[in-house]
C-alpha atoms as a PDB file:
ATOM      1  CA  UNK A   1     -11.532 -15.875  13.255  1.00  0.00           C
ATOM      2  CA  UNK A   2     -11.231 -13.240  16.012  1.00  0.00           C
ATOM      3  CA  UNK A   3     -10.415  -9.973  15.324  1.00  0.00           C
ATOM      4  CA  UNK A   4      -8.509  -6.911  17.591  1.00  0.00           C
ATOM      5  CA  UNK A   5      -7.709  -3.338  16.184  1.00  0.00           C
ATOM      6  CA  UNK A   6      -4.522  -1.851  17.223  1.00  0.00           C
ATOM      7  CA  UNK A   7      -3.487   1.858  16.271  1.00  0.00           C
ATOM      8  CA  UNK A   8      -0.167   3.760  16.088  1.00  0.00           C
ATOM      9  CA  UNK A   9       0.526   7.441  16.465  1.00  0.00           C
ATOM     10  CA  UNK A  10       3.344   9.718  15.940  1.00  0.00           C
ATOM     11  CA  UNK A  11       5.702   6.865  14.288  1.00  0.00           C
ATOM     12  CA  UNK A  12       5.380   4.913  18.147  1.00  0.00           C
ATOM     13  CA  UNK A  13       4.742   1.449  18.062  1.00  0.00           C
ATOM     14  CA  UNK A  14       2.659   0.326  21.190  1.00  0.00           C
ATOM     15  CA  UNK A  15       3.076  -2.866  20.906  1.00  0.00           C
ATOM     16  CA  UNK A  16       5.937  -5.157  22.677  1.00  0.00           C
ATOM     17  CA  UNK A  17       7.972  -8.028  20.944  1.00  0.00           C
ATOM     18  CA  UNK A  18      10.635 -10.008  22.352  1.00  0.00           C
ATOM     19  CA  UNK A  19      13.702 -11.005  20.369  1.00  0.00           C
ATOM     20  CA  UNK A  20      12.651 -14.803  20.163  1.00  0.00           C
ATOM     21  CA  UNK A  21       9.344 -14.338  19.155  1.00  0.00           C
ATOM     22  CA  UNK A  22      10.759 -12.139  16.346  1.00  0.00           C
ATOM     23  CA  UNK A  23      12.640 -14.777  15.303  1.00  0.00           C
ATOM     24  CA  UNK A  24      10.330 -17.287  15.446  1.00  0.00           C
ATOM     25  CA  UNK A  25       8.231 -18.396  11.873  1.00  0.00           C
ATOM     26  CA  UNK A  26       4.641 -17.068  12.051  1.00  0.00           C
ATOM     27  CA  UNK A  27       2.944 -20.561  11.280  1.00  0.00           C
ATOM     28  CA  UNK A  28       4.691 -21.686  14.019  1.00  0.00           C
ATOM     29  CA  UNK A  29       4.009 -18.857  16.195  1.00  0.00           C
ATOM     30  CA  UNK A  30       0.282 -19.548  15.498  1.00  0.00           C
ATOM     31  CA  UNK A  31       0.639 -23.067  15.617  1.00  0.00           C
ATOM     32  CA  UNK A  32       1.183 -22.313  19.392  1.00  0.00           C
ATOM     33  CA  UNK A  33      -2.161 -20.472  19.931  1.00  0.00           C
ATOM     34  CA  UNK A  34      -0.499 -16.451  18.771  1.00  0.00           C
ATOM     35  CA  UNK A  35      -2.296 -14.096  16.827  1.00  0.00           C
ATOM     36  CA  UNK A  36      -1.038 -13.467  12.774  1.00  0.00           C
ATOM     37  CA  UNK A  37      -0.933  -9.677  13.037  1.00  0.00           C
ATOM     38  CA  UNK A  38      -1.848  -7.898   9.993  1.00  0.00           C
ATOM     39  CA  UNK A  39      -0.383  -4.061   9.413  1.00  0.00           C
ATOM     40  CA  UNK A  40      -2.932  -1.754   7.413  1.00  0.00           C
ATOM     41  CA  UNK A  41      -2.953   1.710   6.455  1.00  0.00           C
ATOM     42  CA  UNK A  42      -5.080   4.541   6.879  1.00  0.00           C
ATOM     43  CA  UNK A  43      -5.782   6.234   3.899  1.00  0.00           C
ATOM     44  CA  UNK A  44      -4.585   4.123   1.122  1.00  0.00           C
ATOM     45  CA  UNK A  45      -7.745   3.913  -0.770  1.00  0.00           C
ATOM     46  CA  UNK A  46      -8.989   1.253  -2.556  1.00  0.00           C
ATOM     47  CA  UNK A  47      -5.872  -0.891  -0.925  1.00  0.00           C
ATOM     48  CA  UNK A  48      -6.316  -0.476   2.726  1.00  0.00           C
ATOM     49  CA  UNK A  49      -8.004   2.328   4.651  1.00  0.00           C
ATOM     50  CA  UNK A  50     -10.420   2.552   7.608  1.00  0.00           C
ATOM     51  CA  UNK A  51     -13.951   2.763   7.211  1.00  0.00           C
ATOM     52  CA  UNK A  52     -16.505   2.589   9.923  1.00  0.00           C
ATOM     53  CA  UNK A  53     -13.149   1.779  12.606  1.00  0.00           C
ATOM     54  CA  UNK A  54     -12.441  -1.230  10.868  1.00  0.00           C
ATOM     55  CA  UNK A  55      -9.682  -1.841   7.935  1.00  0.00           C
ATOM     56  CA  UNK A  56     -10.691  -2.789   4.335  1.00  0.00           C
ATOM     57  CA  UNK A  57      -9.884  -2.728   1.062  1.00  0.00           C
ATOM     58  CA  UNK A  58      -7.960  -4.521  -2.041  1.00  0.00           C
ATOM     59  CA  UNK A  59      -4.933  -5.847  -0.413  1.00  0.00           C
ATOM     60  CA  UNK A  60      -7.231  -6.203   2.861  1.00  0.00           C
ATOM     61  CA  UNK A  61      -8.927  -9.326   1.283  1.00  0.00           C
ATOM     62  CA  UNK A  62      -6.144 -10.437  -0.357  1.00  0.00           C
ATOM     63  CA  UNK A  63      -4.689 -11.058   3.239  1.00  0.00           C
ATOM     64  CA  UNK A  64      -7.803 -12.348   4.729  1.00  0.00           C
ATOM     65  CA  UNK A  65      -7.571 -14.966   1.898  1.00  0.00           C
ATOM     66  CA  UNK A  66      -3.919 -15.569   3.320  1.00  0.00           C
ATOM     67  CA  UNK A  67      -5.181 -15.749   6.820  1.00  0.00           C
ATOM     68  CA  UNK A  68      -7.392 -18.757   6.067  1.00  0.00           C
ATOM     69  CA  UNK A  69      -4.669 -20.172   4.369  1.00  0.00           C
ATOM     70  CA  UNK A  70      -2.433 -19.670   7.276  1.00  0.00           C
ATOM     71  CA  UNK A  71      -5.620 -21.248   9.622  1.00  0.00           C
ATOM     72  CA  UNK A  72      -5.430 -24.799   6.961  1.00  0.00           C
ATOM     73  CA  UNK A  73      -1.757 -25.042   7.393  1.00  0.00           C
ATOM     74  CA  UNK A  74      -1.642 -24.913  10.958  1.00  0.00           C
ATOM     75  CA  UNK A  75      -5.168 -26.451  11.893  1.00  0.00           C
ATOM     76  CA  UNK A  76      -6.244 -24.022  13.782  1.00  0.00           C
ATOM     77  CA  UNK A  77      -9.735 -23.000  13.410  1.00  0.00           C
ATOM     78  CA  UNK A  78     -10.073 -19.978  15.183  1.00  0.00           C
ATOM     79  CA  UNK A  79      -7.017 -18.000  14.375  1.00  0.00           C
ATOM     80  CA  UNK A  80      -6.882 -14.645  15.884  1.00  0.00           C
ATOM     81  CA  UNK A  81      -6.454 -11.716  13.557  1.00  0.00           C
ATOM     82  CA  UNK A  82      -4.931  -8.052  15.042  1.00  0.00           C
ATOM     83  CA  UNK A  83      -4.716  -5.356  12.961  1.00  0.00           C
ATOM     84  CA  UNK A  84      -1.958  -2.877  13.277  1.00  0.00           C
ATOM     85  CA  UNK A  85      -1.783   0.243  11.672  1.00  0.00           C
ATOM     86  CA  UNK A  86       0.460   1.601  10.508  1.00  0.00           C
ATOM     87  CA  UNK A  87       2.159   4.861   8.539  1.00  0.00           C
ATOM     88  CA  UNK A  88       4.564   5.199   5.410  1.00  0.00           C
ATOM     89  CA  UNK A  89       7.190   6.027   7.469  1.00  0.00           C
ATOM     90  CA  UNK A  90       6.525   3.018  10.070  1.00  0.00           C
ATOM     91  CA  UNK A  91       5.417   0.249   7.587  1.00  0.00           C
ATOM     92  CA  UNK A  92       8.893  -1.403   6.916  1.00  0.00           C
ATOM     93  CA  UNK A  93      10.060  -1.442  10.976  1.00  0.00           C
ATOM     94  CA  UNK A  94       6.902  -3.004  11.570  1.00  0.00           C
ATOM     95  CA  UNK A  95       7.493  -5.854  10.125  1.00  0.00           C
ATOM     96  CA  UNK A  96      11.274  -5.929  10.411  1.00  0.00           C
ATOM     97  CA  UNK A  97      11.301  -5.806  13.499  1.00  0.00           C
ATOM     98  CA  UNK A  98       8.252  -8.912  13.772  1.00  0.00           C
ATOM     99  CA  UNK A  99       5.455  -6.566  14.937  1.00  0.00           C
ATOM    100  CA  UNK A 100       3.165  -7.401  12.330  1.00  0.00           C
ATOM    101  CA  UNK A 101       3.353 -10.569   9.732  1.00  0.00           C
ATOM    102  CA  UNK A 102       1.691  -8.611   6.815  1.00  0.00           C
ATOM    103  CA  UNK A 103       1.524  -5.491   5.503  1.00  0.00           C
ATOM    104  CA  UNK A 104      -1.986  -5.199   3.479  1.00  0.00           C
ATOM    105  CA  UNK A 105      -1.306  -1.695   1.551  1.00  0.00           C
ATOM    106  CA  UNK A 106       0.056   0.100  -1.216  1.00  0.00           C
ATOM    107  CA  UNK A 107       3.935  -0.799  -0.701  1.00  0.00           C
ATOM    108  CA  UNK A 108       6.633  -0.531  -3.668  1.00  0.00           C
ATOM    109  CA  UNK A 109       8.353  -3.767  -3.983  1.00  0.00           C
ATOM    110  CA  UNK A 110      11.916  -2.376  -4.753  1.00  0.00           C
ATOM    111  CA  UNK A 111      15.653  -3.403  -4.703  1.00  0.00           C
ATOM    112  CA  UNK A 112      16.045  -1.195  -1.622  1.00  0.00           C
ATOM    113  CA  UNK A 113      13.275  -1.845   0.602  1.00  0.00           C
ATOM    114  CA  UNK A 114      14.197  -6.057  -0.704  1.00  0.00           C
ATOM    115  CA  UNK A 115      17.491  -5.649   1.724  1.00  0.00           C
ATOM    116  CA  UNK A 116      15.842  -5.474   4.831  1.00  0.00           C
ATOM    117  CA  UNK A 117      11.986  -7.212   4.193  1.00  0.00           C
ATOM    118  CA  UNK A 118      10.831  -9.662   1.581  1.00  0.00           C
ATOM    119  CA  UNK A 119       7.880  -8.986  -0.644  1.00  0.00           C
ATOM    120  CA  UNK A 120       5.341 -10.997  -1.910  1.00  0.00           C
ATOM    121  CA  UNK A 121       3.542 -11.063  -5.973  1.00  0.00           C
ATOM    122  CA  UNK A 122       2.844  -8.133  -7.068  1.00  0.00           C
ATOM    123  CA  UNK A 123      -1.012  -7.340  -6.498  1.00  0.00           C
ATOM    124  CA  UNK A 124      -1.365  -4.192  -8.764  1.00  0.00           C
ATOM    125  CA  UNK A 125       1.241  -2.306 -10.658  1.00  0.00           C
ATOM    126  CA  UNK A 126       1.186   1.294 -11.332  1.00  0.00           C
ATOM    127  CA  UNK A 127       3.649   4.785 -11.319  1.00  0.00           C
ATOM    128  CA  UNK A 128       3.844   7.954  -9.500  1.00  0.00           C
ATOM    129  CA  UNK A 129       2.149  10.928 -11.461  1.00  0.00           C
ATOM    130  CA  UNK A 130       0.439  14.650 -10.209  1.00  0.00           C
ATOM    131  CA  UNK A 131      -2.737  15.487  -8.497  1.00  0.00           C
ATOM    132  CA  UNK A 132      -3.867  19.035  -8.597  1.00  0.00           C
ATOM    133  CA  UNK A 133      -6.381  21.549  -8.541  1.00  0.00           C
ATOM    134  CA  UNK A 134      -8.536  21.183 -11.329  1.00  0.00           C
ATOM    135  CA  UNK A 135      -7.993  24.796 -12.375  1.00  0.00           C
ATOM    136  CA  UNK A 136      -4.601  24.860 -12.048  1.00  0.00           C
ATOM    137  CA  UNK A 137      -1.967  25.337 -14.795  1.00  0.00           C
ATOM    138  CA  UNK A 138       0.236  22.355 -13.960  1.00  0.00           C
ATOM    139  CA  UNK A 139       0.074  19.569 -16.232  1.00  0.00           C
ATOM    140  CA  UNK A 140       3.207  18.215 -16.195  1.00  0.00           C
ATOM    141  CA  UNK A 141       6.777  17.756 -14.060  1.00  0.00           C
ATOM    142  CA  UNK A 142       8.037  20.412 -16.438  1.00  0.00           C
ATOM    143  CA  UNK A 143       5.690  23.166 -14.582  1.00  0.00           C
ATOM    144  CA  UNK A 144       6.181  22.576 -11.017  1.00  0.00           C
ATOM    145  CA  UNK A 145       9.423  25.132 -11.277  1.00  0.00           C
ATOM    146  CA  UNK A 146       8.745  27.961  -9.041  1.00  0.00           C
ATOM    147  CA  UNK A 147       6.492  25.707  -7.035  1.00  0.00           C
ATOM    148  CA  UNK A 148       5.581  23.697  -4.046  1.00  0.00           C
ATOM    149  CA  UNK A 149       5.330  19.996  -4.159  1.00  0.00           C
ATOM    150  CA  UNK A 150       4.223  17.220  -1.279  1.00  0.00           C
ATOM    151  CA  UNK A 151       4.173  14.009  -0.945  1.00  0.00           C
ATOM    152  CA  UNK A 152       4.290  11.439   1.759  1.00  0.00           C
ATOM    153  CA  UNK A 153       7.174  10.649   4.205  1.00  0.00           C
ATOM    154  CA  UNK A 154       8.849   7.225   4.140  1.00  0.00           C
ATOM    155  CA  UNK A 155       7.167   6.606   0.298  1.00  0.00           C
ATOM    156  CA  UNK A 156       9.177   5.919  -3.182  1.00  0.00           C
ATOM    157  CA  UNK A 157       7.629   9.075  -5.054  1.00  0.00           C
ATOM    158  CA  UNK A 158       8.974  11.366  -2.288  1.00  0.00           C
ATOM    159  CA  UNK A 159      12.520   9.488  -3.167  1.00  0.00           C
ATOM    160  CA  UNK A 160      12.086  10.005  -6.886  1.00  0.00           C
ATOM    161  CA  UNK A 161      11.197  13.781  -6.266  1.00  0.00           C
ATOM    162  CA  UNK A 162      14.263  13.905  -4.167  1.00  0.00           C
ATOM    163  CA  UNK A 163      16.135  13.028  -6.740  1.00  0.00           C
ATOM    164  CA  UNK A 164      14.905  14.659  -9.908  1.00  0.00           C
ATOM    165  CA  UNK A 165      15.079  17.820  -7.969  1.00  0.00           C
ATOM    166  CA  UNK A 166      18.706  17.346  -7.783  1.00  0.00           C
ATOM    167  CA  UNK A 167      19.477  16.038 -10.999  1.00  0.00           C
ATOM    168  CA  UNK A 168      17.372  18.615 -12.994  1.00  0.00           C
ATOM    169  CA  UNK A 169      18.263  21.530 -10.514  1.00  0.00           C
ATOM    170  CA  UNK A 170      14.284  21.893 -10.706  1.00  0.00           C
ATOM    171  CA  UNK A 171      13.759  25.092  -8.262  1.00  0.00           C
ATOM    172  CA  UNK A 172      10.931  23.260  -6.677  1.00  0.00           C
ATOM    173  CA  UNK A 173       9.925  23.140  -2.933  1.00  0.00           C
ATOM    174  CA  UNK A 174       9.465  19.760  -1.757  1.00  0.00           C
ATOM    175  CA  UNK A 175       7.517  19.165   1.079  1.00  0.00           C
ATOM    176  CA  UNK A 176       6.818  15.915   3.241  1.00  0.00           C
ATOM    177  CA  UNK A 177       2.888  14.614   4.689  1.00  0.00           C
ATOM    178  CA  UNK A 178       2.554  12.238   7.273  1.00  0.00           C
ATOM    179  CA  UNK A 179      -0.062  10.648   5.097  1.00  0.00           C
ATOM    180  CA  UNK A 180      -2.013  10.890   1.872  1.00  0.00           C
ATOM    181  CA  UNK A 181      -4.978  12.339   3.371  1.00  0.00           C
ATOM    182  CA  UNK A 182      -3.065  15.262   4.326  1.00  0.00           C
ATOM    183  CA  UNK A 183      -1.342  15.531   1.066  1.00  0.00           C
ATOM    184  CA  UNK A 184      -4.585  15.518  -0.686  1.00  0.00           C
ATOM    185  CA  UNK A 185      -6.132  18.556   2.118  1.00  0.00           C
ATOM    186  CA  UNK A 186      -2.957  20.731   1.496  1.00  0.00           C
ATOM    187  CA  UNK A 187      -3.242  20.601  -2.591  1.00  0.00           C
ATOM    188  CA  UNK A 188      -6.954  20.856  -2.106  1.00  0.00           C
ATOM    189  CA  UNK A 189      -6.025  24.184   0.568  1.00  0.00           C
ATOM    190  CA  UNK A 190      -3.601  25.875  -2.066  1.00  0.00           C
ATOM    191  CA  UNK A 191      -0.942  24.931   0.622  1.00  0.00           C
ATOM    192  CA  UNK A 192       0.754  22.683  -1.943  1.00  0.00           C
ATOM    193  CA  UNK A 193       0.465  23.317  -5.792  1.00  0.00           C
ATOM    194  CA  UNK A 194       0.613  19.467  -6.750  1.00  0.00           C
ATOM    195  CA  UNK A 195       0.831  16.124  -5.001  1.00  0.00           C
ATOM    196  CA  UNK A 196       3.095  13.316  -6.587  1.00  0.00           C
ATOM    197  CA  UNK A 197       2.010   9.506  -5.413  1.00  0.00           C
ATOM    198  CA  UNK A 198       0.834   6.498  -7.131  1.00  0.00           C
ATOM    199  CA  UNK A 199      -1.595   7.422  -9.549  1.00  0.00           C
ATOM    200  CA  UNK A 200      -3.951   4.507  -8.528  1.00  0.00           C
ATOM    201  CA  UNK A 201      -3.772   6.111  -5.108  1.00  0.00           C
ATOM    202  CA  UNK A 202      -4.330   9.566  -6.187  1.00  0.00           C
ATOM    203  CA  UNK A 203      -7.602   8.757  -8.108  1.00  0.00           C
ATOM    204  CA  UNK A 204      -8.743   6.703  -5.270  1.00  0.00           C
ATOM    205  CA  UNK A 205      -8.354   9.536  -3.035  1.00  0.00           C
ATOM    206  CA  UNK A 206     -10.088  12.447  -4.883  1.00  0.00           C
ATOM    207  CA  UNK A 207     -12.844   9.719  -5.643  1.00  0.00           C
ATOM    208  CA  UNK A 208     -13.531  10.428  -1.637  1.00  0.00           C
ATOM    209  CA  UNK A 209     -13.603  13.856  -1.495  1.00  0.00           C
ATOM    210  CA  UNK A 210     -16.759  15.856  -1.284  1.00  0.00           C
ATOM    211  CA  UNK A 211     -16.239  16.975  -4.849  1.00  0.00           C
ATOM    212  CA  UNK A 212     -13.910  14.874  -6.486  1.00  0.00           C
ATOM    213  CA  UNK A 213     -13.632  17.277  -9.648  1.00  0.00           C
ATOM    214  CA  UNK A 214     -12.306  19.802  -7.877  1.00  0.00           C
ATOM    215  CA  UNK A 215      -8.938  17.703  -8.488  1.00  0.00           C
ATOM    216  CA  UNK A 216      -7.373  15.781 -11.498  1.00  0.00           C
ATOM    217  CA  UNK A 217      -4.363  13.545 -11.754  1.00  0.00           C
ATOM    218  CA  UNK A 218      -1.873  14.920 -14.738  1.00  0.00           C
ATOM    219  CA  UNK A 219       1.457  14.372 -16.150  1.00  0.00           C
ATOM    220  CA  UNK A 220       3.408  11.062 -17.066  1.00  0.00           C
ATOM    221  CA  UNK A 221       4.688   8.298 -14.476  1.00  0.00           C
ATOM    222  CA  UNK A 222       7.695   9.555 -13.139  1.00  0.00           C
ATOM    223  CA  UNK A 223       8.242   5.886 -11.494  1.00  0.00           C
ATOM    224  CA  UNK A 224       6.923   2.268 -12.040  1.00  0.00           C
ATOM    225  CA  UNK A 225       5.508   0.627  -8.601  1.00  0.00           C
ATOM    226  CA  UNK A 226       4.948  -2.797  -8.312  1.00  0.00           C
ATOM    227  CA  UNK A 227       2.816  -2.970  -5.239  1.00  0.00           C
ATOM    228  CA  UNK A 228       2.812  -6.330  -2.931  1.00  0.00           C
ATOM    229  CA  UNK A 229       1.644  -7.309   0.525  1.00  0.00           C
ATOM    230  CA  UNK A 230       5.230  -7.050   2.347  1.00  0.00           C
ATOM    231  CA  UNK A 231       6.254  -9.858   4.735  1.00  0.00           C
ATOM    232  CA  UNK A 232       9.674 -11.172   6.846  1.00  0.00           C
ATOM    233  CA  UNK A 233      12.482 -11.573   5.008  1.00  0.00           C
ATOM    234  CA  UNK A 234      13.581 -14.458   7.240  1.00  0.00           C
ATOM    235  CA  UNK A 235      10.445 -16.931   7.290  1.00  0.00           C
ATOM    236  CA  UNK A 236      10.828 -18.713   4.438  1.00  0.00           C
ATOM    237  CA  UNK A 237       8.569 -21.193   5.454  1.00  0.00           C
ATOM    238  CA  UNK A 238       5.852 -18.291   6.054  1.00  0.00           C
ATOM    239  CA  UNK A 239       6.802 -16.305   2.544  1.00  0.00           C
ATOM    240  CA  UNK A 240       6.139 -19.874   0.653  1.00  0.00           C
ATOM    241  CA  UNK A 241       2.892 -20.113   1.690  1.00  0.00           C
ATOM    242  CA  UNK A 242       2.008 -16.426   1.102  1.00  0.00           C
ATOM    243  CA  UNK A 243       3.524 -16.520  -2.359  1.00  0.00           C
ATOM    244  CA  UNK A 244       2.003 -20.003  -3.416  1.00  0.00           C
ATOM    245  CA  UNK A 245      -1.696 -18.212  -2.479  1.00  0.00           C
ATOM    246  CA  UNK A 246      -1.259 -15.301  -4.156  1.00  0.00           C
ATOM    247  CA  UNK A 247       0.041 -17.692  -7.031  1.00  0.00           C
ATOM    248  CA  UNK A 248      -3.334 -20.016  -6.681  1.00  0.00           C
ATOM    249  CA  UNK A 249      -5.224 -16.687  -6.358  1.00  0.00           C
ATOM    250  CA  UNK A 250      -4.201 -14.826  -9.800  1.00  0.00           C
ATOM    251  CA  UNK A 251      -4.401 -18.522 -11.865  1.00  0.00           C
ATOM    252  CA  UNK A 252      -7.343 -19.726 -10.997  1.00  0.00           C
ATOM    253  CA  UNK A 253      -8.597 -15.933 -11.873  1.00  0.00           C
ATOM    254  CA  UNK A 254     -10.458 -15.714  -8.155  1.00  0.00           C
ATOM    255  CA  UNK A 255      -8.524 -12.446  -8.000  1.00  0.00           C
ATOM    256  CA  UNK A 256     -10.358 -10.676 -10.793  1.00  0.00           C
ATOM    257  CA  UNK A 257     -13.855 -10.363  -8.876  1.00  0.00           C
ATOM    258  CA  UNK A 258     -11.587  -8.889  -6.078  1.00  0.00           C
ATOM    259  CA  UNK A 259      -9.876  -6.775  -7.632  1.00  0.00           C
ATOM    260  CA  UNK A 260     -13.388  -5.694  -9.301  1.00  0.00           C
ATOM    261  CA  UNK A 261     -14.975  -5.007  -6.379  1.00  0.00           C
ATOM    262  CA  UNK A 262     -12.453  -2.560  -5.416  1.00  0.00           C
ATOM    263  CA  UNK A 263     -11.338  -0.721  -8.497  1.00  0.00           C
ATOM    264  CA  UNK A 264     -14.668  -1.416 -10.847  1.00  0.00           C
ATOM    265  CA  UNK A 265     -17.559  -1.330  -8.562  1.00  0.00           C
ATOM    266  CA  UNK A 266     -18.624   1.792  -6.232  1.00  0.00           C
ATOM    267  CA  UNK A 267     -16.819   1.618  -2.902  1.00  0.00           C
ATOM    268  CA  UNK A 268     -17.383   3.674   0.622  1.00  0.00           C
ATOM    269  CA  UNK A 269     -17.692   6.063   2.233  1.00  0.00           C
ATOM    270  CA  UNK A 270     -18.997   8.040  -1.115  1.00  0.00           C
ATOM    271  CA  UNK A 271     -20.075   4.988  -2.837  1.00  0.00           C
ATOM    272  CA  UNK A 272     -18.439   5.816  -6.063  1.00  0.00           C
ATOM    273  CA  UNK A 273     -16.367   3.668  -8.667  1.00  0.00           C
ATOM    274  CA  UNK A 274     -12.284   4.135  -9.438  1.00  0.00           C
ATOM    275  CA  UNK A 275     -13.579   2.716 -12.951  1.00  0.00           C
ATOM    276  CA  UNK A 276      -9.779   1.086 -13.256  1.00  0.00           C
ATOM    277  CA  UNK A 277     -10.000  -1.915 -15.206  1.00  0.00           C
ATOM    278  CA  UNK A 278      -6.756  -4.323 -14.762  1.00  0.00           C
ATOM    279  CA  UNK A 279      -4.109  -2.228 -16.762  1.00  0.00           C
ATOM    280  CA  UNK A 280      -2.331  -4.271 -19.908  1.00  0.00           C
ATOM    281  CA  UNK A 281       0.757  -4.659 -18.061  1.00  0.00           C
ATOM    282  CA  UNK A 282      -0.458  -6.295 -14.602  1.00  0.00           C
ATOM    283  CA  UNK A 283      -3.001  -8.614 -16.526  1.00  0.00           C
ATOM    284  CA  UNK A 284       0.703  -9.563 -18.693  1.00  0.00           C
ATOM    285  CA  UNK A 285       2.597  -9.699 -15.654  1.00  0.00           C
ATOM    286  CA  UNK A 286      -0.157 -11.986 -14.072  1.00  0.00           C
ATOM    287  CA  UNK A 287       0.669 -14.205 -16.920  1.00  0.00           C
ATOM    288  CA  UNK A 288       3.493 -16.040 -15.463  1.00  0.00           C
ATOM    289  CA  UNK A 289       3.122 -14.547 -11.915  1.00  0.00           C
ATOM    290  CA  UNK A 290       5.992 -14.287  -9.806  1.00  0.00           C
ATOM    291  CA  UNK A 291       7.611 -12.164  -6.704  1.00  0.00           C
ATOM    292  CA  UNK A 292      10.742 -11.328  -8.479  1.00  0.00           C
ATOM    293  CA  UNK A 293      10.527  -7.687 -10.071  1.00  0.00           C
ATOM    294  CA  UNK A 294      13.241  -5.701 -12.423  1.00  0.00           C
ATOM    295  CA  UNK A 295      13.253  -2.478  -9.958  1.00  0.00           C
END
């Protein structure tokens, strides 16, 4: 397979799509000699983040697994791969609007975001909880009051902050990061007290920081994310294949040494381990795997 790396900046998309080739399935767009365009974060460590200029991670693989699945089906042996990153806040119009066919990340599948794009199985499952200076007294939502609070634009935790602050009239200031990374540097700067994301996310990241105990993750979920590689919600064609590999994957078990390698064994740039084994409730909902989720 070939592979092109294409960047966004500042919530732009520089790339051009025309209304019929938005419309038309992607195993029939590659059928016809086109790329399958794969959106991937930044800084969503272990899922999908950039290391030496090129993407990788968890739900990287996962997709590269799809890709060949996606080369099978349409006989194509040498089926072009472009990568497209791609931010929190752009993720969804990306591949609404038929600018990417995937999005490899760290994306709540949710009754909201299920109106406008479709989402595959569930590839890990986790909640939103705190990450904060290791000396510092917060340990739970309780003591934020008086405080400031970040997370990252266009994610579910930054909704669910939203809205506790309301409900609980929690004098708290909330404020919004274009991306984890910068979440991370302001809680790490003292220019945020805590940041709320997936805790999965949050270890990952202070596992790459020069001193990772400088940080700690504290406090109880405040929300349950099902994450899921996030696709077209009008391709059904497209969606069955993704959903019967991801299916094939998590049966036969040939998702367990994947997931290991990510979460169990040390990854870059610091070459340390997440030491996350699967949790109880994704190896139960791997049981009888399937896209649709209660949220």
């Amino acid at each position: 397979m070939a592979f092109s790396f294409w960047k966004i900046a500042g919530g732009m998309v520089a790339l051009g799509c025309t209304l019929g080739a938005s419309a038309e399935g992607v195993l029939t767009k590659v059928a016809k000699g086109g790329t399958l365009v794969i959106a991937h974060r930044e800084s969503a460590v272990p899922f999908s983040y950039v290391q030496d200029g090129k993407p990788v991670g968890y739900a990287i693989d996962l997709c590269m697994r799809i890709a060949e699945v996606v080369r099978k089906k349409t006989g194509m042996k040498d089926v072009a791969v472009d990568f497209l990153q791609v931010t929190p806040a752009t993720r969804i119009d990306a591949i609404r609007k038929g600018q990417a066919d995937l999005e490899c990340g760290s994306t709540t599948n949710n009754a909201e975001r299920r109106q406008s794009v479709a989402f595959t199985i569930p590839h890990f499952i986790t909640g939103a909880r705190l990450l904060v200076r290791r000396a510092s007294p917060v340990d739970r939502l309780e003591d934020l009051e008086g405080r400031k609070v970040v997370s990252t634009k266009g994610t579910t935790p930054l909704k669910a902050m939203q809205q506790l602050i309301r409900e609980r009239h929690m004098a708290v200031t909330l404020l919004e990061a274009p991306e984890h990374g910068n979440a991370v540097e302001m809680v790490d700067k003292g220019e945020a007290d805590a940041f709320v994301m997936d805790d999965v996310l949050l270890f990952g990241l202070a596992a790459q920081r020069p001193d990772p105990q400088s940080l700690k993750v504290v406090g109880r979920f405040v929300t349950t994310e099902p994450l899921a590689i996030m696709l077209r919600k009008d391709d059904p064609e497209f969606k069955k294949l993704v959903d019967d590999e991801m299916r094939r994957l998590i049966t036969s078990r040939e998702i367990y040494p994947i997931y290991d390698k990510w979460f169990a064994q040390p990854i870059a740039p610091y070459n340390r381990a997440l030491n996350l084994p699967v949790s109880y409730l994704l190896r139960d909902f791997w049981k009888y795997p399937t896209d649709q989720v209660p949220f």
